[in-house]
C-alpha atoms as a PDB file:
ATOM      1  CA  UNK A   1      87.266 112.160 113.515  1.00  0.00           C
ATOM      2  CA  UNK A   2      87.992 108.597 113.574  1.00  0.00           C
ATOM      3  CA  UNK A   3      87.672 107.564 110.237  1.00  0.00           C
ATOM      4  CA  UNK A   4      91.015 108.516 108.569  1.00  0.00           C
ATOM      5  CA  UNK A   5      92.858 106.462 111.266  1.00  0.00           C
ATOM      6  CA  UNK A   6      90.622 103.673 110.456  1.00  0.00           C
ATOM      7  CA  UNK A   7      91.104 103.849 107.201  1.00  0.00           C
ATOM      8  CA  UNK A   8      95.215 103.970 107.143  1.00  0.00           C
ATOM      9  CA  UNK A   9      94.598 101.373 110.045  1.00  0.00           C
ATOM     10  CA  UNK A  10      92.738  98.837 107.928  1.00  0.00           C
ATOM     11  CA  UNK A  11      94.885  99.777 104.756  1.00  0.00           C
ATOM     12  CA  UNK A  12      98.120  99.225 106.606  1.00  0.00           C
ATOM     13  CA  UNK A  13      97.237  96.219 108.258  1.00  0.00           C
ATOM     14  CA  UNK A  14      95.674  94.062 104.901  1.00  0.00           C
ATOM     15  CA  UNK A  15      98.653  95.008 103.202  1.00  0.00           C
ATOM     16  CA  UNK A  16     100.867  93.817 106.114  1.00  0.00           C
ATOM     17  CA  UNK A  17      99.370  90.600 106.436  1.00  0.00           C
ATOM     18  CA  UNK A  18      98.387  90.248 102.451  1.00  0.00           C
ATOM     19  CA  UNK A  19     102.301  91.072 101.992  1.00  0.00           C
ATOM     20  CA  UNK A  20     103.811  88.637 105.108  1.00  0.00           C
ATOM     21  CA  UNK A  21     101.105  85.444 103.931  1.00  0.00           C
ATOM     22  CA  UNK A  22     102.466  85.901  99.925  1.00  0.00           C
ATOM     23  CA  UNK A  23     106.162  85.660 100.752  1.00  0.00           C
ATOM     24  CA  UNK A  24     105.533  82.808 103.344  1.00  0.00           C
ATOM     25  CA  UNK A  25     103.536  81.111 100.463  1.00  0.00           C
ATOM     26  CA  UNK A  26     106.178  81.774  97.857  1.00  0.00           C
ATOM     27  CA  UNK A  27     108.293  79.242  97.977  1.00  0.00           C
ATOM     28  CA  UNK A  28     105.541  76.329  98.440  1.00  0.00           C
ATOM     29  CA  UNK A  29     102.959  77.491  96.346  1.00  0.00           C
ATOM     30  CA  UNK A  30     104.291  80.265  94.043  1.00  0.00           C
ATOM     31  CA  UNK A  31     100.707  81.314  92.462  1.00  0.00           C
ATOM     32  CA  UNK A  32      98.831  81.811  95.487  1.00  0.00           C
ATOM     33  CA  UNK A  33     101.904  83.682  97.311  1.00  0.00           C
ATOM     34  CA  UNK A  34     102.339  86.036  94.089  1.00  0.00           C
ATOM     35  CA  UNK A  35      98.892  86.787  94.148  1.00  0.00           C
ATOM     36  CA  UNK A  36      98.912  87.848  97.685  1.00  0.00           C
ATOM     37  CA  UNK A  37     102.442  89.678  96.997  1.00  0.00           C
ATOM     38  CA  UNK A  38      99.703  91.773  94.114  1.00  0.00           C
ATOM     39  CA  UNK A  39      96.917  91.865  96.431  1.00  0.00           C
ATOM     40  CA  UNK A  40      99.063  93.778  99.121  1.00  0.00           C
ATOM     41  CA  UNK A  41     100.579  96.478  96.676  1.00  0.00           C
ATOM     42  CA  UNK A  42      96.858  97.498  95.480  1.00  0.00           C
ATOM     43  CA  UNK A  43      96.225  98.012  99.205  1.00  0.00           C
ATOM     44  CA  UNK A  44      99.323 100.066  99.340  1.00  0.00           C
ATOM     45  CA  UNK A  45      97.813 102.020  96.176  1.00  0.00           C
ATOM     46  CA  UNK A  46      94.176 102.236  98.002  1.00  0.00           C
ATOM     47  CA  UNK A  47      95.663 103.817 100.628  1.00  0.00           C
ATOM     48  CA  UNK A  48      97.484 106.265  98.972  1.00  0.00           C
ATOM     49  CA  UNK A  49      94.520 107.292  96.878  1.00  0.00           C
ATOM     50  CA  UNK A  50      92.395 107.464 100.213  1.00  0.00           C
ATOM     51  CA  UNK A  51      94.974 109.573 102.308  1.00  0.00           C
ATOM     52  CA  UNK A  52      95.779 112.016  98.912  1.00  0.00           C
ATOM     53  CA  UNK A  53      92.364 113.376  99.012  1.00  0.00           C
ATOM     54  CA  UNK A  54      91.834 114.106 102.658  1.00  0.00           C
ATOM     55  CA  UNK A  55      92.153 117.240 104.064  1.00  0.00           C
ATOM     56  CA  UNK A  56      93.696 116.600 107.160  1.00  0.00           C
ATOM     57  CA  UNK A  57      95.889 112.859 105.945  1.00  0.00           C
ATOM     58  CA  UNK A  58      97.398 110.863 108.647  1.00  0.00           C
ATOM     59  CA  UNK A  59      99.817 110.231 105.877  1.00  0.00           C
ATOM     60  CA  UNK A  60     100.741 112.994 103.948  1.00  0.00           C
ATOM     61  CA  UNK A  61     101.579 111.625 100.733  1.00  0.00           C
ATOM     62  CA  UNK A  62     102.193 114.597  98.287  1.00  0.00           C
ATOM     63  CA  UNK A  63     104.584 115.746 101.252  1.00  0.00           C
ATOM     64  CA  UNK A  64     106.225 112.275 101.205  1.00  0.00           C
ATOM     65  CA  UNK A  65     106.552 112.107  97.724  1.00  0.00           C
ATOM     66  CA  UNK A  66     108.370 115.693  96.972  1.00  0.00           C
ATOM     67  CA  UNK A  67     110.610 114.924 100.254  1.00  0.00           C
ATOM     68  CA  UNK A  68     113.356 113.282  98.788  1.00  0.00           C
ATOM     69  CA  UNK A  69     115.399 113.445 102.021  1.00  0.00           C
ATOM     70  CA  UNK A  70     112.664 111.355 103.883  1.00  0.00           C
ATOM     71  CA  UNK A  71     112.185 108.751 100.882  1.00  0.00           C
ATOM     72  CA  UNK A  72     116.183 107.670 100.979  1.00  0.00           C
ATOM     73  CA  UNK A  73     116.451 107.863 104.727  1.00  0.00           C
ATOM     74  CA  UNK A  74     112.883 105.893 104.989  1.00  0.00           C
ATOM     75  CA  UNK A  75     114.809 103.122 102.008  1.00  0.00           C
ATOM     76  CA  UNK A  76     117.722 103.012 104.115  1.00  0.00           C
ATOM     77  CA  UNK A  77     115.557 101.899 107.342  1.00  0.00           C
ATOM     78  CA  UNK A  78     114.119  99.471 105.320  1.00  0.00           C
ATOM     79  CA  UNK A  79     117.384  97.872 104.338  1.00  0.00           C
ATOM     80  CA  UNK A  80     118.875  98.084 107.784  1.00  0.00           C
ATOM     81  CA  UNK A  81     115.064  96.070 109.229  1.00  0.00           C
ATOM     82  CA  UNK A  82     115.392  93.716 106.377  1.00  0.00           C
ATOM     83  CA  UNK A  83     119.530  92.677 107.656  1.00  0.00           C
ATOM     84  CA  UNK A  84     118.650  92.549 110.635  1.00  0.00           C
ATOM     85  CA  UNK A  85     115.543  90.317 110.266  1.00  0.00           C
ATOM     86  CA  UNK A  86     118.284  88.271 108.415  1.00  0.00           C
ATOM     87  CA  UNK A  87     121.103  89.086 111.050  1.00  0.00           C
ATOM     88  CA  UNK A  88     118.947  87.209 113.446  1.00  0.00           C
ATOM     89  CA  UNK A  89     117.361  84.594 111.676  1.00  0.00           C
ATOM     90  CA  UNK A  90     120.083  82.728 109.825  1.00  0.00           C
ATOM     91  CA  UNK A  91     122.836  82.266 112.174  1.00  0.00           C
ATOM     92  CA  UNK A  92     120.616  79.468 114.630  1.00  0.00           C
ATOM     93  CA  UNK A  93     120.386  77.584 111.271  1.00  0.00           C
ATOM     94  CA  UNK A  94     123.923  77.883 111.016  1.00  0.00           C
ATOM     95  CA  UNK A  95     125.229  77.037 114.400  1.00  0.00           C
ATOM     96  CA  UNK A  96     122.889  74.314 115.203  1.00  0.00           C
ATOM     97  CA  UNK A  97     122.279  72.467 112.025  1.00  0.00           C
ATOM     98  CA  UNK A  98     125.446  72.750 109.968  1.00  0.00           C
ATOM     99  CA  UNK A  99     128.079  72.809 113.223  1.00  0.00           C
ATOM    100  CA  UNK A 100     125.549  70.175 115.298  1.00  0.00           C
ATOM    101  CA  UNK A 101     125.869  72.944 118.548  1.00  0.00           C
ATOM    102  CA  UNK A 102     123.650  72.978 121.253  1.00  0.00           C
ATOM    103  CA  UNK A 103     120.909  75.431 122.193  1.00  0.00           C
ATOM    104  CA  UNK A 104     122.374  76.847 124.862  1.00  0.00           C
ATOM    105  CA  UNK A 105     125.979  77.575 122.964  1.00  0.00           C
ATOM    106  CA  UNK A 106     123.858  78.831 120.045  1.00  0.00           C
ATOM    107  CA  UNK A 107     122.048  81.279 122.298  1.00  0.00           C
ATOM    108  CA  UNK A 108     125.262  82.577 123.676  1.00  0.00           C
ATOM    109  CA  UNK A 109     127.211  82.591 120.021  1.00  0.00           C
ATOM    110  CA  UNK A 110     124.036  85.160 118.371  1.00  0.00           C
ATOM    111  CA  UNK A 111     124.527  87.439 121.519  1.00  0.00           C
ATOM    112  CA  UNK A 112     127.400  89.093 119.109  1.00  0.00           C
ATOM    113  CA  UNK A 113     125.024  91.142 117.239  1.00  0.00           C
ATOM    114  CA  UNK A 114     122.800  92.351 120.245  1.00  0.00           C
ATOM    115  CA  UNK A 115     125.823  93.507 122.115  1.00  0.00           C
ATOM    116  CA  UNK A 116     127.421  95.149 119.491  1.00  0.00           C
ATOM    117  CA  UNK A 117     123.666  96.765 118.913  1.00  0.00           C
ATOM    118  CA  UNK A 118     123.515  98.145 122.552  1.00  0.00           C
ATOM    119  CA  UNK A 119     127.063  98.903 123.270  1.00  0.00           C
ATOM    120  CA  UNK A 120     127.707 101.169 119.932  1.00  0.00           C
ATOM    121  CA  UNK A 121     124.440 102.809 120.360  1.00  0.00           C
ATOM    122  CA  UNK A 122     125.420 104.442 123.580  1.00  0.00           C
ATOM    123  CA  UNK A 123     128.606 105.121 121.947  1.00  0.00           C
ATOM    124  CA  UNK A 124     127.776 106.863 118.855  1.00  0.00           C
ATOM    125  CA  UNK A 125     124.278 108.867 120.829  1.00  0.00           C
ATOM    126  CA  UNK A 126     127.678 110.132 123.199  1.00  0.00           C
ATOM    127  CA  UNK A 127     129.548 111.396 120.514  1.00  0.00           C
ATOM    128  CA  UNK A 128     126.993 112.716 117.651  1.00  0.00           C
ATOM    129  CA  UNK A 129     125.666 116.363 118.772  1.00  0.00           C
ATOM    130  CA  UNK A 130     123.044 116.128 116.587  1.00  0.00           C
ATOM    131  CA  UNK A 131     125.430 117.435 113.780  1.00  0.00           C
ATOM    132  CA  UNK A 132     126.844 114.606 113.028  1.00  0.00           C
ATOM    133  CA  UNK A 133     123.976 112.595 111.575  1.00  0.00           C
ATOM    134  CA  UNK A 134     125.158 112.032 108.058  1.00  0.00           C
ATOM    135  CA  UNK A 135     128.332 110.731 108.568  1.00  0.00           C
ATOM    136  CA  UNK A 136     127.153 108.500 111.524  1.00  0.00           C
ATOM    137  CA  UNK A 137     124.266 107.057 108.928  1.00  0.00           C
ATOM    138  CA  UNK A 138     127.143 106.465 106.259  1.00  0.00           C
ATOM    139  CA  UNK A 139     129.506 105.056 108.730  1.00  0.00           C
ATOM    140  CA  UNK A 140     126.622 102.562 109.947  1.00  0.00           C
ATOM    141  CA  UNK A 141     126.005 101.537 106.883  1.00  0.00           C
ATOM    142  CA  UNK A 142     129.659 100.931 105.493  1.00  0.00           C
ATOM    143  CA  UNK A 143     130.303  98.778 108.783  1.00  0.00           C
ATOM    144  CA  UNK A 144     127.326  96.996 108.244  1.00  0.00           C
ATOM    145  CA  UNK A 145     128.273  96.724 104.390  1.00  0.00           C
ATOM    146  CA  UNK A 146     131.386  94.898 106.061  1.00  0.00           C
ATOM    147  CA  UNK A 147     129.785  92.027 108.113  1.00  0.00           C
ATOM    148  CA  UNK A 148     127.496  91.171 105.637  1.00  0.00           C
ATOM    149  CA  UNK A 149     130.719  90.792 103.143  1.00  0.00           C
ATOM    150  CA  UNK A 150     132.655  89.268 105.555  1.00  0.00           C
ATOM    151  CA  UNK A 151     129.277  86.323 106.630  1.00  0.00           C
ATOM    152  CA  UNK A 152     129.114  86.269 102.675  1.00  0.00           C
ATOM    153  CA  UNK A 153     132.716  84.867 102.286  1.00  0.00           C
ATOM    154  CA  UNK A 154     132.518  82.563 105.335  1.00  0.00           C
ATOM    155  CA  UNK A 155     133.374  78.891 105.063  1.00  0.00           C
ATOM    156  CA  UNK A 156     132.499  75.841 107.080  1.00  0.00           C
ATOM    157  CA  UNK A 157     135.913  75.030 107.455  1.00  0.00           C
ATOM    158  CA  UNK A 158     136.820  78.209 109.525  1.00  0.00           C
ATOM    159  CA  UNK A 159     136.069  78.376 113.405  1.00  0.00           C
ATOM    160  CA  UNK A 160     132.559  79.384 113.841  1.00  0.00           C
ATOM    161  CA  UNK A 161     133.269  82.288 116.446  1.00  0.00           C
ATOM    162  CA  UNK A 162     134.002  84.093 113.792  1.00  0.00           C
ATOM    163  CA  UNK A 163     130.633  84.387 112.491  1.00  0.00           C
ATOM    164  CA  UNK A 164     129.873  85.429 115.989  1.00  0.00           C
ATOM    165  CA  UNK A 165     132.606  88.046 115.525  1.00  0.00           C
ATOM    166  CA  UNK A 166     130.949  89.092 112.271  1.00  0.00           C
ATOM    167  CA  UNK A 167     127.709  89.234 114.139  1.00  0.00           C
ATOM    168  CA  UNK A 168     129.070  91.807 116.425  1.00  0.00           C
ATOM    169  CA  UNK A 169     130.399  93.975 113.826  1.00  0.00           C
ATOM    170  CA  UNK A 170     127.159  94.278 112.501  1.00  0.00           C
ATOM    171  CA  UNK A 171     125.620  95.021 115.472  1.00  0.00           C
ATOM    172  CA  UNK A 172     128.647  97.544 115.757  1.00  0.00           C
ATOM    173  CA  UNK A 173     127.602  98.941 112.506  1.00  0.00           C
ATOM    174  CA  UNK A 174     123.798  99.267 113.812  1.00  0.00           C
ATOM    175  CA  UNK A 175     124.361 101.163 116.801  1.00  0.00           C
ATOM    176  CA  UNK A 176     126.134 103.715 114.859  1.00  0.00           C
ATOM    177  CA  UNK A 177     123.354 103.852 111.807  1.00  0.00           C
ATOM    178  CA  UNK A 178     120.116 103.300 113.928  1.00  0.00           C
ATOM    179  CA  UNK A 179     120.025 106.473 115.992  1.00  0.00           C
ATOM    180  CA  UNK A 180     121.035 108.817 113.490  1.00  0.00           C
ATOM    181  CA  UNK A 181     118.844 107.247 111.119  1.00  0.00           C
ATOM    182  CA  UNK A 182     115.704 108.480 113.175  1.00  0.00           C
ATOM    183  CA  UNK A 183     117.417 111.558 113.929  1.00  0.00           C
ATOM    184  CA  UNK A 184     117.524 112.587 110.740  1.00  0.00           C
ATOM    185  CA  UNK A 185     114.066 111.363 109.572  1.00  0.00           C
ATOM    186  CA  UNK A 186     112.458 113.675 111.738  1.00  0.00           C
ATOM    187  CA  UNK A 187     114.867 116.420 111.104  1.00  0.00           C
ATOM    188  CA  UNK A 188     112.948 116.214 107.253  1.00  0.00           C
ATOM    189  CA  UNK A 189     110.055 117.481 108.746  1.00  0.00           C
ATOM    190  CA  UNK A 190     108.924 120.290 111.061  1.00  0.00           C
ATOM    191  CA  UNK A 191     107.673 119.820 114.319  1.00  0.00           C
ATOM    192  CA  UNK A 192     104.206 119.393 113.742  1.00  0.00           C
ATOM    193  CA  UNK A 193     104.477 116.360 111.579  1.00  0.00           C
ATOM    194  CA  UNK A 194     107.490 114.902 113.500  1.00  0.00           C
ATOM    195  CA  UNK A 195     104.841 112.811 115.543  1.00  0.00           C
ATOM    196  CA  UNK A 196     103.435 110.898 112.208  1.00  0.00           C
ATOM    197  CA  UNK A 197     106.864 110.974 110.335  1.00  0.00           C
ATOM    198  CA  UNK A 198     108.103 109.252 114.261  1.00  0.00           C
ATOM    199  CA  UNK A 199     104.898 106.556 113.844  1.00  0.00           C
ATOM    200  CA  UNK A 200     105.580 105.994 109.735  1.00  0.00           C
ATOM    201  CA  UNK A 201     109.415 105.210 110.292  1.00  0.00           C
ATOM    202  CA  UNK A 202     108.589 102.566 113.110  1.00  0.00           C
ATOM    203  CA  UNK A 203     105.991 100.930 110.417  1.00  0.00           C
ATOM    204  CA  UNK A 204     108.435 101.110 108.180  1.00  0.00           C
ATOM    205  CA  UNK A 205     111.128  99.439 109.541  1.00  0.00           C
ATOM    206  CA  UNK A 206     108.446  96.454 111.386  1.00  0.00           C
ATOM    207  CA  UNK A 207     107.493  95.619 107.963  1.00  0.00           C
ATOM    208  CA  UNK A 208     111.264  95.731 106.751  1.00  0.00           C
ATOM    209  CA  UNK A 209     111.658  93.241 109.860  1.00  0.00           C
ATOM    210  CA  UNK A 210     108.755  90.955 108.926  1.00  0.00           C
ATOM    211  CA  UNK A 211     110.098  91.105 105.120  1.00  0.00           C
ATOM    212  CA  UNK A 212     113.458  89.969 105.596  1.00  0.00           C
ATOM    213  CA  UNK A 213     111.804  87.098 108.195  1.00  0.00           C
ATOM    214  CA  UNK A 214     109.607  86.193 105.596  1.00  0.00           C
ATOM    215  CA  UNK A 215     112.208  86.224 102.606  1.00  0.00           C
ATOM    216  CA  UNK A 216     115.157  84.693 104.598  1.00  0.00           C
ATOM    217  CA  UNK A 217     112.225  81.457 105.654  1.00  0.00           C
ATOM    218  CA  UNK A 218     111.715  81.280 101.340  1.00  0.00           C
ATOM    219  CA  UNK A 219     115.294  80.938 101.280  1.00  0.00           C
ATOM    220  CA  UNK A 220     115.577  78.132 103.918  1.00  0.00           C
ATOM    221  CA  UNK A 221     112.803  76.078 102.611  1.00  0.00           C
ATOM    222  CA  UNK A 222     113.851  76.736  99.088  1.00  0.00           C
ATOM    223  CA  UNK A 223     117.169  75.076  99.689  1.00  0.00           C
ATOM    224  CA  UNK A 224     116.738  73.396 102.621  1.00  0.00           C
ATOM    225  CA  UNK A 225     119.172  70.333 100.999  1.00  0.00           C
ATOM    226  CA  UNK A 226     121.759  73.238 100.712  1.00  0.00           C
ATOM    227  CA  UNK A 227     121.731  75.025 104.247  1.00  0.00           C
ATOM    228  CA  UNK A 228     124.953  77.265 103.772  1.00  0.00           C
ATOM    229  CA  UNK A 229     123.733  78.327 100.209  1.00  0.00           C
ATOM    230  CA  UNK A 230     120.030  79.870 101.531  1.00  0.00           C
ATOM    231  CA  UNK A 231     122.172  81.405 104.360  1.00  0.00           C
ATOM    232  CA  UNK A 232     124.980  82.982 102.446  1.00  0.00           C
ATOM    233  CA  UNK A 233     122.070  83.945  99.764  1.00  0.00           C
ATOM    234  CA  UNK A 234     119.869  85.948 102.503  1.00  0.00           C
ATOM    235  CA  UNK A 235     123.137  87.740 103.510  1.00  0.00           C
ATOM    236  CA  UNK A 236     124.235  88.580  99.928  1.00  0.00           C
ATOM    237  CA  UNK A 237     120.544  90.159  99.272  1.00  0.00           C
ATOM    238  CA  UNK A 238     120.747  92.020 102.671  1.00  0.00           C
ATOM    239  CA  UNK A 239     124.028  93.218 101.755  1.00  0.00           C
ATOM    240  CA  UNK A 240     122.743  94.526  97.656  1.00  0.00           C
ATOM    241  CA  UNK A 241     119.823  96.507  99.539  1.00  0.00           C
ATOM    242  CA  UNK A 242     122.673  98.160 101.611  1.00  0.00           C
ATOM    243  CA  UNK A 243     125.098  98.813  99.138  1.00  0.00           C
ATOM    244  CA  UNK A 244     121.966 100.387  97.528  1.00  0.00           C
ATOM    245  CA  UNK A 245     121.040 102.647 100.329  1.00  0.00           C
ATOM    246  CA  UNK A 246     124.959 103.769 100.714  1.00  0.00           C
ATOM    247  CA  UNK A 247     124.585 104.678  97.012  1.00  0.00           C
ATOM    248  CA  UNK A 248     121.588 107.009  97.794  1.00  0.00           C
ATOM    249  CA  UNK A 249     122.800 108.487 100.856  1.00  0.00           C
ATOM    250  CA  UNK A 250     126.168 109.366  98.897  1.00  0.00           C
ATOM    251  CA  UNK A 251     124.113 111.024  95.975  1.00  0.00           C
ATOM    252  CA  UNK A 252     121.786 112.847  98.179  1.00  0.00           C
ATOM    253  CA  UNK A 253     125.020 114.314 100.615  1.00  0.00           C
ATOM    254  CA  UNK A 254     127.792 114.589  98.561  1.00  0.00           C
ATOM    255  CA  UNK A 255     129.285 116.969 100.725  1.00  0.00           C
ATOM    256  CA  UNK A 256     128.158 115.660 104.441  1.00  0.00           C
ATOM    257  CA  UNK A 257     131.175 113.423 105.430  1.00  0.00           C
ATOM    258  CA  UNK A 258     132.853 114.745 107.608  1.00  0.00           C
END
């Protein structure tokens, strides 16, 4: 009874770690950390090939394939955990090394995106009846779209509480995206699988997290001589992986905005 959760266990777990260790390693020593980057996609494979001919799979994975729906909405949680694993990271770097602030002013200038996070959530989970998921998703997204344009653009020269403005209009952005994000995942699915779909879509988005932590620390030590440019480059890939999940969303509910 045990064994298939071992299996997806062990699977998911070497690949996590394989995955995290190559794009840590990338940037110092590029053969080992491509390797790794290999090694973790055939554990991806393995445990595809393991949980396909199971009777009873923890992950379905015929099911996951033919579900469109779930694919794009699973892609767009793994945009949204890789900018915010971004979101989070860069702006210390930012504040403290290129502005010469303090710790304590630093703490308080990232609060934007947190606050923005928390506050919007309530918001948006007030005014979506459930029916309202789509649009929500898309509107999330476009706001997020926004802030990462708007970071993108920044210059030195300008006051730096607007990044901390920017900051909040992502985290704007996220509360109205993150709840009907999961809303609609498990709407994909009927009851019985909700709990697994629920448990895949938090594993997605934690190794979204650890990506975008992983790529964004490539970027810094890649051009640590050129602060502003690794920072403005980890927002400008954040913000091509959500203009592509706007794209999918759009092609998959063409008629949903409402």
């Amino acid at each position: 009874m045990t064994t298939p959760f071992l299996n997806v266990s062990t699977n998911n777990g070497l690949f996590v770690i394989l995955l995290i260790s190559g794009l840590s390693l990338l940037s110092s020593h590029s053969i080992i950390g491509t390797a790794l980057i290999i090694a973790s996609l055939i554990a991806v494979i393995i445990l595809f090939k393991v949980e396909r001919n199971k009777e009873t799979p923890v992950v379905n994975v015929i099911n996951l394939i033919q579900n469109k729906s779930l694919l794009v909405y699973l892609y767009e949680t793994i945009a949204f955990g890789f900018a915010s694993a971004i979101i989070f990271l860069m702006p210390p770097y930012l504040f403290e090394t290129v502005f010469k602030l303090n710790s304590g002013l630093t703490g308080i200038l990232v609060l934007g995106a947190p606050i923005g996070l928390v506050l919007f959530s309530r918001i948006s989970s007030a005014h979506n009846n459930g029916l309202k998921d789509n649009s929500f998703s898309k509107v999330g997204l476009s706001i997020i779209l926004c802030s990462l344009l708007l970071l993108s653009l920044y210059q030195t020269s300008l006051p730096y509480i607007l990044v901390t403005i920017c900051l909040f209009i992502y985290g704007v952005g996220g509360g109205y995206f993150q709840p009907a994000n999961i809303s609609v995942i498990m709407k994909t699915t009927d009851i019985t699988s909700q709990g697994s779909i629920g448990s895949l879509q938090r594993m997605v988005q934690n190794v979204a997290i650890a990506m975008g932590t992983a790529t964004g620390s490539v970027f810094l030590n890649m051009w640590s001589h050129e602060l502003v440019t690794a920072i403005k480059l980890g927002w400008i890939t954040a913000g091509c992986l959500i203009i592509i999940a706007i794209a999918l969303d759009f092609a998959l509910n063409k008629n949903s905005f409402k």
